[in-house]
Protein backbone atom coordinates (compact mmCIF):
# COMPACT_ATOMS: atom_id res chain seq x y z
CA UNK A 1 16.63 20.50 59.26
CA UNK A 2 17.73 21.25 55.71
CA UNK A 3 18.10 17.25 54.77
CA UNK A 4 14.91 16.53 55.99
CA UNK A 5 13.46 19.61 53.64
CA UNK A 6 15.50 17.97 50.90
CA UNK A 7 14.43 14.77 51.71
CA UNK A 8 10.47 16.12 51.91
CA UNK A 9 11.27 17.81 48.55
CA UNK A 10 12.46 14.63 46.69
CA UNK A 11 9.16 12.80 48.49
CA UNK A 12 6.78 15.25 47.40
CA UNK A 13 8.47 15.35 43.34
CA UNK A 14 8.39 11.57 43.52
CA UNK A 15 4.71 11.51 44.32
CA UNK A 16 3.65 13.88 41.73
CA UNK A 17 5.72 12.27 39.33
CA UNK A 18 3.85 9.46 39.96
CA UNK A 19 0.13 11.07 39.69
CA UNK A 20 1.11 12.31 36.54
CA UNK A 21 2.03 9.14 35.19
CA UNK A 22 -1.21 7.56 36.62
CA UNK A 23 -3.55 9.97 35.26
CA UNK A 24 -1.67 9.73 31.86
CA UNK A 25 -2.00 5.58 32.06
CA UNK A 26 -6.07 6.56 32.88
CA UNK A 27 -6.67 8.72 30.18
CA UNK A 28 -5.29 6.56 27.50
CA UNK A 29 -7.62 3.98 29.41
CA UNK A 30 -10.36 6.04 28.76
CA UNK A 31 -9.76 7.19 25.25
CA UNK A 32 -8.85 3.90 23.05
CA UNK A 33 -8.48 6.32 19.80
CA UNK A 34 -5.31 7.33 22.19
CA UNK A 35 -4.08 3.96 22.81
CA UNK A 36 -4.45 2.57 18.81
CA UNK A 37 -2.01 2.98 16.44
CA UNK A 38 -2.06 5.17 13.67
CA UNK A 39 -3.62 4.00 10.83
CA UNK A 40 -1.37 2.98 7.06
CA UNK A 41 -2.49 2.18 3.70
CA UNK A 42 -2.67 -1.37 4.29
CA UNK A 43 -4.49 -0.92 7.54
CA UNK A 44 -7.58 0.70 5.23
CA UNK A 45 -10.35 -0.06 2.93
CA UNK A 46 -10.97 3.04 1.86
CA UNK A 47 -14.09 3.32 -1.37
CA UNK A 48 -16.06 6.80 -2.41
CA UNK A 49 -20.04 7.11 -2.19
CA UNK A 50 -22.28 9.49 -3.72
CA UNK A 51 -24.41 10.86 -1.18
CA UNK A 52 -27.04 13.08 -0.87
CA UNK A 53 -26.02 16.85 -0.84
CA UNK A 54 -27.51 19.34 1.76
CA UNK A 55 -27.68 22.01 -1.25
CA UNK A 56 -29.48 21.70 -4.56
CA UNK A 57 -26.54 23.37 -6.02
CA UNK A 58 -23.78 21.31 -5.33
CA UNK A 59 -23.19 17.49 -5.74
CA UNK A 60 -21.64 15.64 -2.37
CA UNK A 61 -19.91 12.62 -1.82
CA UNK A 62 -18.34 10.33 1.25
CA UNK A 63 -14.66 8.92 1.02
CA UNK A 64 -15.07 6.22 3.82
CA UNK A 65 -11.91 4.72 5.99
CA UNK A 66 -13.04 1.85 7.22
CA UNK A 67 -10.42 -0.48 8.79
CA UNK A 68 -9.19 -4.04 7.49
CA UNK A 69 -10.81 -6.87 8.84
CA UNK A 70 -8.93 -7.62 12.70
CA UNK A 71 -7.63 -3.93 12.42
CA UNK A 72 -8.20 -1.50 14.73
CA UNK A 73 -6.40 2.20 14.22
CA UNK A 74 -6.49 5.51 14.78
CA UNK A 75 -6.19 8.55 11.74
CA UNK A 76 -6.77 12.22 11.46
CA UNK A 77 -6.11 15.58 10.32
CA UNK A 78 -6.34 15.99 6.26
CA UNK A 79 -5.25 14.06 3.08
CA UNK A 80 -2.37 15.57 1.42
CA UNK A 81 -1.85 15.82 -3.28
CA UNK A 82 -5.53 15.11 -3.86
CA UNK A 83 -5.85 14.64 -7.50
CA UNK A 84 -8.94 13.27 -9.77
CA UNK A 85 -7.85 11.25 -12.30
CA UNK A 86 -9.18 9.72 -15.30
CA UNK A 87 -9.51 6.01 -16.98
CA UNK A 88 -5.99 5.87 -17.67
CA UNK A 89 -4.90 7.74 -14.50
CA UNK A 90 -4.27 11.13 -15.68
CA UNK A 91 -4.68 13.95 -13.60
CA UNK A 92 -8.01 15.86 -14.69
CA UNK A 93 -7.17 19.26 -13.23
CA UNK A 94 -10.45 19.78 -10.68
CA UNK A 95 -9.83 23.24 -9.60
CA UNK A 96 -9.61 22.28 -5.59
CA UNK A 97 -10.91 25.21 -3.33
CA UNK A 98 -10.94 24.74 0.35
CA UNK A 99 -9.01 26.04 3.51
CA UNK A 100 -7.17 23.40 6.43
CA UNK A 101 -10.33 22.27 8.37
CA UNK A 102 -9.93 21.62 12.23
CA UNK A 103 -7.59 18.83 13.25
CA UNK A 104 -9.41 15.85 14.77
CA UNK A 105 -8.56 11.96 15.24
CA UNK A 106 -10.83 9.08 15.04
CA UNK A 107 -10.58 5.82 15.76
CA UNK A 108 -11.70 2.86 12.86
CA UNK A 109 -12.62 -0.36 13.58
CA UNK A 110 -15.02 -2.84 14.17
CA UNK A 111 -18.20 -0.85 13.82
CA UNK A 112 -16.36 2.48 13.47
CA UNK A 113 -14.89 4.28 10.60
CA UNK A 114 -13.73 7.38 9.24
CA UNK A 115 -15.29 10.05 6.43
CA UNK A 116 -13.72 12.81 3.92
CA UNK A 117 -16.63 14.71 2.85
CA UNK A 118 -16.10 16.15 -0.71
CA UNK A 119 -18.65 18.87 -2.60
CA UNK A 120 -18.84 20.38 -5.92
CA UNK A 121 -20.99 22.26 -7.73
CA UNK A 122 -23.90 20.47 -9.69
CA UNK A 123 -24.28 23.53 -12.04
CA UNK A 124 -21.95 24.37 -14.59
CA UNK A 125 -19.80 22.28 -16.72
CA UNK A 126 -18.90 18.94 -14.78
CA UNK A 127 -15.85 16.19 -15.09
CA UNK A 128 -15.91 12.54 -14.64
CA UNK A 129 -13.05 11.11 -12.80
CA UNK A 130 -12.69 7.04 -13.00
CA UNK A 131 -10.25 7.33 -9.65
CA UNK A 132 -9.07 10.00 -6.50
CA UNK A 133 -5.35 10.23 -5.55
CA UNK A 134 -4.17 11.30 -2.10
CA UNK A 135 -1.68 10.47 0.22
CA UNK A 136 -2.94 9.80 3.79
CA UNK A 137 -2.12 11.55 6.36
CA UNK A 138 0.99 10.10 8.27
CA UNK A 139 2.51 11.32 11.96
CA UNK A 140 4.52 14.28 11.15
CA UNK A 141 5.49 12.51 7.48
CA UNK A 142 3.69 11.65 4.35
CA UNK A 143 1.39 8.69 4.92
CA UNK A 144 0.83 6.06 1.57
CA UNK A 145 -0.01 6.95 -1.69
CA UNK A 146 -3.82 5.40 -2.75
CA UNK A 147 -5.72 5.48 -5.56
CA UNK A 148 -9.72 4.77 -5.07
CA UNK A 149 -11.93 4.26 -7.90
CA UNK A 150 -14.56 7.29 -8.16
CA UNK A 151 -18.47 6.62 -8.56
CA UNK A 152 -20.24 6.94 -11.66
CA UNK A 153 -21.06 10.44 -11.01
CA UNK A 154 -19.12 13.33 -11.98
CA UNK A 155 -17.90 16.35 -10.01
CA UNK A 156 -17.76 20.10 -10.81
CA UNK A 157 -15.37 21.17 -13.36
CA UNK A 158 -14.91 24.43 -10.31
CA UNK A 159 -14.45 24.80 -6.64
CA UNK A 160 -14.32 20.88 -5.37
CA UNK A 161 -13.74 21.29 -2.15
CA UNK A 162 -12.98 18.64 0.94
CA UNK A 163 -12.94 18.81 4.66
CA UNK A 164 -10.76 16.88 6.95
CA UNK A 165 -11.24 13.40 8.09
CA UNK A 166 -13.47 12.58 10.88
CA UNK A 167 -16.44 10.32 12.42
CA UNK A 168 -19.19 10.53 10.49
CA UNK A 169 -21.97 13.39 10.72
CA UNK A 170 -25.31 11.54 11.78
C-alpha cells in the first residue's frame, strides 16, 4: 500500500507540474508584451514632441519609443541620468523633481509604441535645451546611453518632472 501512495504521489506532482507549465505556455500566448524581447537602443527610434499641456501653468511634452522598422519589443519601468543638454552637449542643470512612478511594460511595434511624459512649468524663468540624455531602462542593468534632440521649445528653469514609460494616454 505505501508504493502505490508513493507512486499516486509522484502521478499527482507530475500532473501539476505539467498544468503549471501549460498555463505558463498560455499566458505568454495571451500576452505577446510577455513573449517579446526587451527592447535596446538600437531596437528604438525614440524623438521628443511638444504637446499640449492639461494645465495653463506648465508646458508638456511626449518622448515617444517607437520601434525600428521589422522590430517588435517590449520596455518598461523608468529612464535612468536624465540630463538636458545644450548645443554643444553640456548639461544645463534642469532642477528634476519627481518620485518613481508605477512600474509597467509595454510592448512597441508595428502600430504600437511607448511614451515618457515630461512637464515643467511655463511661468518663471525657462531654459532651452538643443538635446535629452538618459539611459534606458535595461533588465536588472543599465540599458544604452541616447541622446535625442529637444524641440524648439524650452522647459522650466524649476521642477521638470517625468513619469515612467508606458502606452500612451488617449
Amino acid at each position: 500500500m505505501s508504493r502505490f501512495r508513493t507512486i499516486a504521489t509522484a502521478a499527482a506532482l507530475a500532473g501539476t507540474a505539467a498544468l503549471v507549465v501549460v498555463a505558463a505556455s498560455a499566458a505568454q500566448a495571451s500576452d505577446p508584451a510577455a513573449a517579446a524581447p526587451w527592447c535596446t537602443g538600437d531596437d528604438l527610434a525614440i524623438r521628443v514632441d511638444d504637446m499640449r499641456s492639461p494645465s495653463a501653468k506648465d508646458k508638456a511634452h511626449v518622448i515617444r519609443f517607437v520601434a525600428a522598422e521589422g522590430v517588435s519589443c517590449r520596455i518598461g519601468g523608468t529612464v535612468s541620468n536624465l540630463r538636458f543638454l545644450d548645443w554643444k552637449g553640456n548639461d544645463i542643470h534642469a532642477a528634476l523633481n519627481g518620485g518613481q512612478p508605477p512600474y509597467s511594460e509595454t510592448l512597441v511595434g508595428g502600430d504600437s509604441y511607448a511614451v515618457k511624459y515630461v512637464a515643467s512649468n511655463s511661468e518663471g524663468p525657462q531654459q532651452f535645451p538643443a538635446f535629452v540624455r538618459f539611459n534606458l531602462p535595461g533588465q536588472g542593468k543599465l540599458g544604452a546611453l541616447v541622446t535625442v534632440a529637444w524641440p524648439a521649445s524650452g522647459i522650466g528653469a524649476e521642477y521638470v518632472r517625468s513619469g515612467g514609460i508606458t502606452a500612451p494616454v488617449g
